[in-house]
C-alpha atoms as a PDB file:
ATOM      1  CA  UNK A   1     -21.143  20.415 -33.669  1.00  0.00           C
ATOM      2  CA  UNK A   2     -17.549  20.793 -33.392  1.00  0.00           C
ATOM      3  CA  UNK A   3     -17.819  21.915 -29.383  1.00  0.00           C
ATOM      4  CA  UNK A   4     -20.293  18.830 -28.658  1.00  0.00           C
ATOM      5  CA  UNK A   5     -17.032  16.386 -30.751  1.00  0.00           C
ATOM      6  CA  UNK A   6     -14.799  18.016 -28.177  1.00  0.00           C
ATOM      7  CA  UNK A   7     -17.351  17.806 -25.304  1.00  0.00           C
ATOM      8  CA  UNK A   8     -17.791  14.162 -25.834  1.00  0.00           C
ATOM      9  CA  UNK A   9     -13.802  13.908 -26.246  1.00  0.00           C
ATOM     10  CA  UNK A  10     -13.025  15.324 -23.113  1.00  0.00           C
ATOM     11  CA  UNK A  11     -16.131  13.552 -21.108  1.00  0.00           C
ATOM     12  CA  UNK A  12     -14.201   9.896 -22.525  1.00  0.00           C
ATOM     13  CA  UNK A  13     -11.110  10.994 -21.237  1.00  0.00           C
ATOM     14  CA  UNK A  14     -12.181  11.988 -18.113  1.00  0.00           C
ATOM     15  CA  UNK A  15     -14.001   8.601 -17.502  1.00  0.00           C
ATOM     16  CA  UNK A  16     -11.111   6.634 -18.427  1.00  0.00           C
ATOM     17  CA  UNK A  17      -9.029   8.668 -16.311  1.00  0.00           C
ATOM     18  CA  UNK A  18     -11.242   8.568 -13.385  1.00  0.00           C
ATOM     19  CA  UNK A  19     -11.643   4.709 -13.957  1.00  0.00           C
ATOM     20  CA  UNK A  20      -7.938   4.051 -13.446  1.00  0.00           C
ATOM     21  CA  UNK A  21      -7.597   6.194 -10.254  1.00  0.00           C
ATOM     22  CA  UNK A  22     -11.252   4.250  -8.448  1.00  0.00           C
ATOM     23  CA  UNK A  23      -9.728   1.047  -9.595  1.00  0.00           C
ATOM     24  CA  UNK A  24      -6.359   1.741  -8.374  1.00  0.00           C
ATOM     25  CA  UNK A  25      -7.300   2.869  -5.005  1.00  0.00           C
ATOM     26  CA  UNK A  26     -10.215   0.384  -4.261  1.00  0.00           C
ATOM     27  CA  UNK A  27      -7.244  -2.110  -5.455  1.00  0.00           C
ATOM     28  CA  UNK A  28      -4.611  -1.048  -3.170  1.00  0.00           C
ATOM     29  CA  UNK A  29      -7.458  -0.453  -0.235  1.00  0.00           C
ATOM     30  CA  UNK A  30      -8.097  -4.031  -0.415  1.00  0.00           C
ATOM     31  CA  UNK A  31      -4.805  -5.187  -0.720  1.00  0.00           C
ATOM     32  CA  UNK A  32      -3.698  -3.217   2.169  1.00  0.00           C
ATOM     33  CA  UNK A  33      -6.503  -5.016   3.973  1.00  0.00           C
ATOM     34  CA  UNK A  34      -4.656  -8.365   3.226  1.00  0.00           C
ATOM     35  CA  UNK A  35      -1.108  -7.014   3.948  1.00  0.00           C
ATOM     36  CA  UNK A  36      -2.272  -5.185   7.509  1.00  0.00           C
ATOM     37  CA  UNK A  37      -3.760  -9.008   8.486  1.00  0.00           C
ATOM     38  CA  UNK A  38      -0.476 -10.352   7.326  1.00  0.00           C
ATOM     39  CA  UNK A  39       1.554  -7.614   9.238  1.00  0.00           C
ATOM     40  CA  UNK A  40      -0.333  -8.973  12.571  1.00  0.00           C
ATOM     41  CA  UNK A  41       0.341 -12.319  12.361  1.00  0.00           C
ATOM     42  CA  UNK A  42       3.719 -11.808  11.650  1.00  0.00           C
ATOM     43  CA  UNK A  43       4.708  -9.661  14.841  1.00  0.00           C
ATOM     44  CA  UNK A  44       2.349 -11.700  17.514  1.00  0.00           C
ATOM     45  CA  UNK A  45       4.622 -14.380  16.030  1.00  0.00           C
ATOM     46  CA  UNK A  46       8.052 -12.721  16.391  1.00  0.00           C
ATOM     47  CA  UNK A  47       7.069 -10.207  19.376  1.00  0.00           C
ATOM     48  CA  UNK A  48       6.121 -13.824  21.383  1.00  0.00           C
ATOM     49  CA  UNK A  49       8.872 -15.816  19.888  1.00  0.00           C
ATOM     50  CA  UNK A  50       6.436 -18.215  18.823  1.00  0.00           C
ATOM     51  CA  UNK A  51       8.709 -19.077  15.815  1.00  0.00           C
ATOM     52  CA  UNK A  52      11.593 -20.238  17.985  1.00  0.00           C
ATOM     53  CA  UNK A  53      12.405 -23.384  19.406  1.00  0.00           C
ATOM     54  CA  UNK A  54      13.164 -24.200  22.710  1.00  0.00           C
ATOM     55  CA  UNK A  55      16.159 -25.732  23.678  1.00  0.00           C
ATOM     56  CA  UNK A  56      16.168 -25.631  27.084  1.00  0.00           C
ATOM     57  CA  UNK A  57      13.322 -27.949  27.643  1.00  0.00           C
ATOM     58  CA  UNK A  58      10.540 -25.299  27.945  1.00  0.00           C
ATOM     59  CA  UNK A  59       6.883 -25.627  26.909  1.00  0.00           C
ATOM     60  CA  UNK A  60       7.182 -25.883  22.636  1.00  0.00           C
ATOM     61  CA  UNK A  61       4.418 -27.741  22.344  1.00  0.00           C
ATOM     62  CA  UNK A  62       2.696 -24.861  24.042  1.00  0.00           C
ATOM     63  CA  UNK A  63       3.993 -22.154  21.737  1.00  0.00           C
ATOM     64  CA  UNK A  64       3.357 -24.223  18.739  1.00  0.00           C
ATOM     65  CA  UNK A  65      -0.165 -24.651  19.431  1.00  0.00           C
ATOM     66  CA  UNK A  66      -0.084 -20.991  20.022  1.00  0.00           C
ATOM     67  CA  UNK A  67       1.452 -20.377  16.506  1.00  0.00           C
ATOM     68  CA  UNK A  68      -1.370 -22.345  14.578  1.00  0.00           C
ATOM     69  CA  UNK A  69      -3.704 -20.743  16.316  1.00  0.00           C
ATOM     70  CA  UNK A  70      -2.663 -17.308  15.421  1.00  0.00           C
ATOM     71  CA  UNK A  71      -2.003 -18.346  11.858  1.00  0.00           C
ATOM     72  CA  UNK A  72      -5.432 -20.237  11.882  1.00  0.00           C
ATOM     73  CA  UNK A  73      -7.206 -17.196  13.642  1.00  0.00           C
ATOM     74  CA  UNK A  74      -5.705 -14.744  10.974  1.00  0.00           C
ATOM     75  CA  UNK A  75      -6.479 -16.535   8.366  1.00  0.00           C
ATOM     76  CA  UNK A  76      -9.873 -17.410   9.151  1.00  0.00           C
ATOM     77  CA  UNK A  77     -10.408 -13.942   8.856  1.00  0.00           C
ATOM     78  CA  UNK A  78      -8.536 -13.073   5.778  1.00  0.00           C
ATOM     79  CA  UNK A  79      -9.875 -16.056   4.278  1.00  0.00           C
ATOM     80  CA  UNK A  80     -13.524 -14.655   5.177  1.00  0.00           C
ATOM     81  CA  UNK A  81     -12.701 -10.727   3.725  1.00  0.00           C
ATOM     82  CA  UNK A  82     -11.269 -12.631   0.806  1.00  0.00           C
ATOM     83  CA  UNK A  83     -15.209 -14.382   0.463  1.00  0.00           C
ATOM     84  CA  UNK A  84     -16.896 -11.221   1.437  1.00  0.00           C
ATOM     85  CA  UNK A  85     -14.953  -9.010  -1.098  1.00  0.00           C
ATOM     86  CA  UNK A  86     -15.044 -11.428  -4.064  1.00  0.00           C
ATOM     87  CA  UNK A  87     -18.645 -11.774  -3.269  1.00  0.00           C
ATOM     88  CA  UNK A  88     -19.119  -7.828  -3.433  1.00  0.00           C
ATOM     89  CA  UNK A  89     -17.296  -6.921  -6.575  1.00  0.00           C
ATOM     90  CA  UNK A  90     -19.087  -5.319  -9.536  1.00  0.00           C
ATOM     91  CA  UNK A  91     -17.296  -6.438 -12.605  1.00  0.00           C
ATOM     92  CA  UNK A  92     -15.291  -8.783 -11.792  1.00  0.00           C
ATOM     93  CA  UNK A  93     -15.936 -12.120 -10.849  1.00  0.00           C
ATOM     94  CA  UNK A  94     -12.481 -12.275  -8.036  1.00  0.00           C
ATOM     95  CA  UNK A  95     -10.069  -9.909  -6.925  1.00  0.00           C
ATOM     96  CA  UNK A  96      -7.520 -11.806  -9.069  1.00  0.00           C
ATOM     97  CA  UNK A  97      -9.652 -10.654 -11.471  1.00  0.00           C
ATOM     98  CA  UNK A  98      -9.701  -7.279 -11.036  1.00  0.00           C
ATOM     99  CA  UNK A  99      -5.871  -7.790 -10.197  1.00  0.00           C
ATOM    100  CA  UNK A 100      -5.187  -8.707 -13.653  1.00  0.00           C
ATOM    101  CA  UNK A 101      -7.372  -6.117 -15.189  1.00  0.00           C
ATOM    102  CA  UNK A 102      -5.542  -3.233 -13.444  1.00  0.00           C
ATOM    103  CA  UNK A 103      -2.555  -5.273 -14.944  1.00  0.00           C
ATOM    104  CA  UNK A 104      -3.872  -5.037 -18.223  1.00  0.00           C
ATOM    105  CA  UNK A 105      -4.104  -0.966 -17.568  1.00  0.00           C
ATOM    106  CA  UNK A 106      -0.627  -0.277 -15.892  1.00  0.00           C
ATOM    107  CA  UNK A 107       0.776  -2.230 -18.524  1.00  0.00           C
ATOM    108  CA  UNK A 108      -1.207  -0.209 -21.250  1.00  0.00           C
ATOM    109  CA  UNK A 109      -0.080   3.012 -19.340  1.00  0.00           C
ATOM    110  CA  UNK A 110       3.441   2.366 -19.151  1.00  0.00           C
ATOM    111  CA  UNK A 111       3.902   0.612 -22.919  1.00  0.00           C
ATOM    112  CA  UNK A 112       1.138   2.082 -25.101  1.00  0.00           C
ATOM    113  CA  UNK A 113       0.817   5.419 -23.375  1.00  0.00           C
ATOM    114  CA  UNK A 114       4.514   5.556 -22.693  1.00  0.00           C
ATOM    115  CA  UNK A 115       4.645   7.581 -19.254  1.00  0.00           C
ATOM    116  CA  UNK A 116       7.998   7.357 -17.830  1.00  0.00           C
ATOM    117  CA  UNK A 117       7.313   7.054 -14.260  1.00  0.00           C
ATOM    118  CA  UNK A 118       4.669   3.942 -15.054  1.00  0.00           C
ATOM    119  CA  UNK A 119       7.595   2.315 -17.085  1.00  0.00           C
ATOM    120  CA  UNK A 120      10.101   3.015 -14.156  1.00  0.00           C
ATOM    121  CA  UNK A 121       7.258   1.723 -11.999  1.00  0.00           C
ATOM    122  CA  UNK A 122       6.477  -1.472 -13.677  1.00  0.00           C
ATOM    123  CA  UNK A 123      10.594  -1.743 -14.039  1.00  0.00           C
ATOM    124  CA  UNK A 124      10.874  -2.141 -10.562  1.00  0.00           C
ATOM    125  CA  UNK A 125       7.976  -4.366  -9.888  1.00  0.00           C
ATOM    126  CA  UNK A 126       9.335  -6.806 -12.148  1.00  0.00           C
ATOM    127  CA  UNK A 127      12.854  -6.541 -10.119  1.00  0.00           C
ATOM    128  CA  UNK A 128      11.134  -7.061  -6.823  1.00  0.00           C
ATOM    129  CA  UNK A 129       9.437 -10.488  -8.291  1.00  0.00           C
ATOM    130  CA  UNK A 130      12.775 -11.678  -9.438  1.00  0.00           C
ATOM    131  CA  UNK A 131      14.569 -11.022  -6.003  1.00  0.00           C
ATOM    132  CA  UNK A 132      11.593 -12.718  -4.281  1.00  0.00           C
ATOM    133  CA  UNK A 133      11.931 -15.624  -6.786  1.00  0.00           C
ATOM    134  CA  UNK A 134      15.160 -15.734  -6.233  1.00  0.00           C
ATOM    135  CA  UNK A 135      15.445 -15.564  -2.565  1.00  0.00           C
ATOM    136  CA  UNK A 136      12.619 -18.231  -2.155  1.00  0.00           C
ATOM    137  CA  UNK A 137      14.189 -20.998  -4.708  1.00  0.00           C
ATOM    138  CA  UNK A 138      17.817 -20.375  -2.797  1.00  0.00           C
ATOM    139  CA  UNK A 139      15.429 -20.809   0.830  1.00  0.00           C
ATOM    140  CA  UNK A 140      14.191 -24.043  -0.919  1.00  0.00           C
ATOM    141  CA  UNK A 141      17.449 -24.960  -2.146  1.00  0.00           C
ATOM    142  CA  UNK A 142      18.612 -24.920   1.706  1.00  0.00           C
ATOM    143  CA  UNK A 143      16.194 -26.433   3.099  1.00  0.00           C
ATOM    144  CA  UNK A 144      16.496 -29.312   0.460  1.00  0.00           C
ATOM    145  CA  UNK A 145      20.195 -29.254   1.561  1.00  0.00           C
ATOM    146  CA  UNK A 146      19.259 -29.632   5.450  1.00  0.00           C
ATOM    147  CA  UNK A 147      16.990 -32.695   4.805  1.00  0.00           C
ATOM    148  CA  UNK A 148      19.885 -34.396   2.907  1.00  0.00           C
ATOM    149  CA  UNK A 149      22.298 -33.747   5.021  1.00  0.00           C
END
């Protein structure tokens, strides 16, 4: 009795365990998908210079329309994996969904669990989200500036 206690102990852990590491990779998998898309855009738009204006009364109107439609084009298609993997997930109803979920489990990892390198991990995550908040609202800030001036 006391070997089938320890069986069923070690069976749990092992599921939970090997529920955080499928959920964690099929998460980042996905969310690489998204970021590779993203990565594309953003060099045909720099590599062609698409994002500059022309000042020396070239064709901009050509470029811009060549902008939108690589931003349109892109996200057509991220737009459409978005749809396809939302419509393809097992128990969750979005990937925001399961995005909060493996939340949920980092944040149990790191604060219930207490394993240093998760809390070091989490730690930095929230630093990054400050430095992108504050980077955007001082962007917005100057921008608001520019249309005043």
């Amino acid at each position: 009795q006391h070997m089938c206690m320890l069986s069923l102990i070690c069976f749990i852990s092992l599921c939970t365990y090997d529920l955080f590491y499928s959920i964690t990779v099929r998460w980042s998998f996905l969310c690489s998908l998204f970021c590779f898309l993203g990565m594309i855009a953003s060099r045909l738009l720099i590599e062609f210079d698409l994002l500059k204006k022309d000042t020396n009364g070239g064709d901009s109107k050509n470029k811009k329309e060549i902008a939108l439609l690589v931003v349109c084009s892109l996200g057509a298609l991220a737009t459409h994996l978005l749809s396809y993997v939302n419509q393809n997930l097992w128990c969750w109803q979005s990937l925001i969904g399961m995005t909060i979920y493996l939340g949920k489990m980092i944040a149990t990892r790191a604060f219930v669990e207490a394993r240093p390198l998760q809390i070091v991990s989490v730690g930095l995550t929230a630093a990054s989200a400050f430095y992108i908040a504050k980077i955007g609202l001082r962007e917005l800030k100057g921008k608001a500036g520019d249309v005043a001036s």
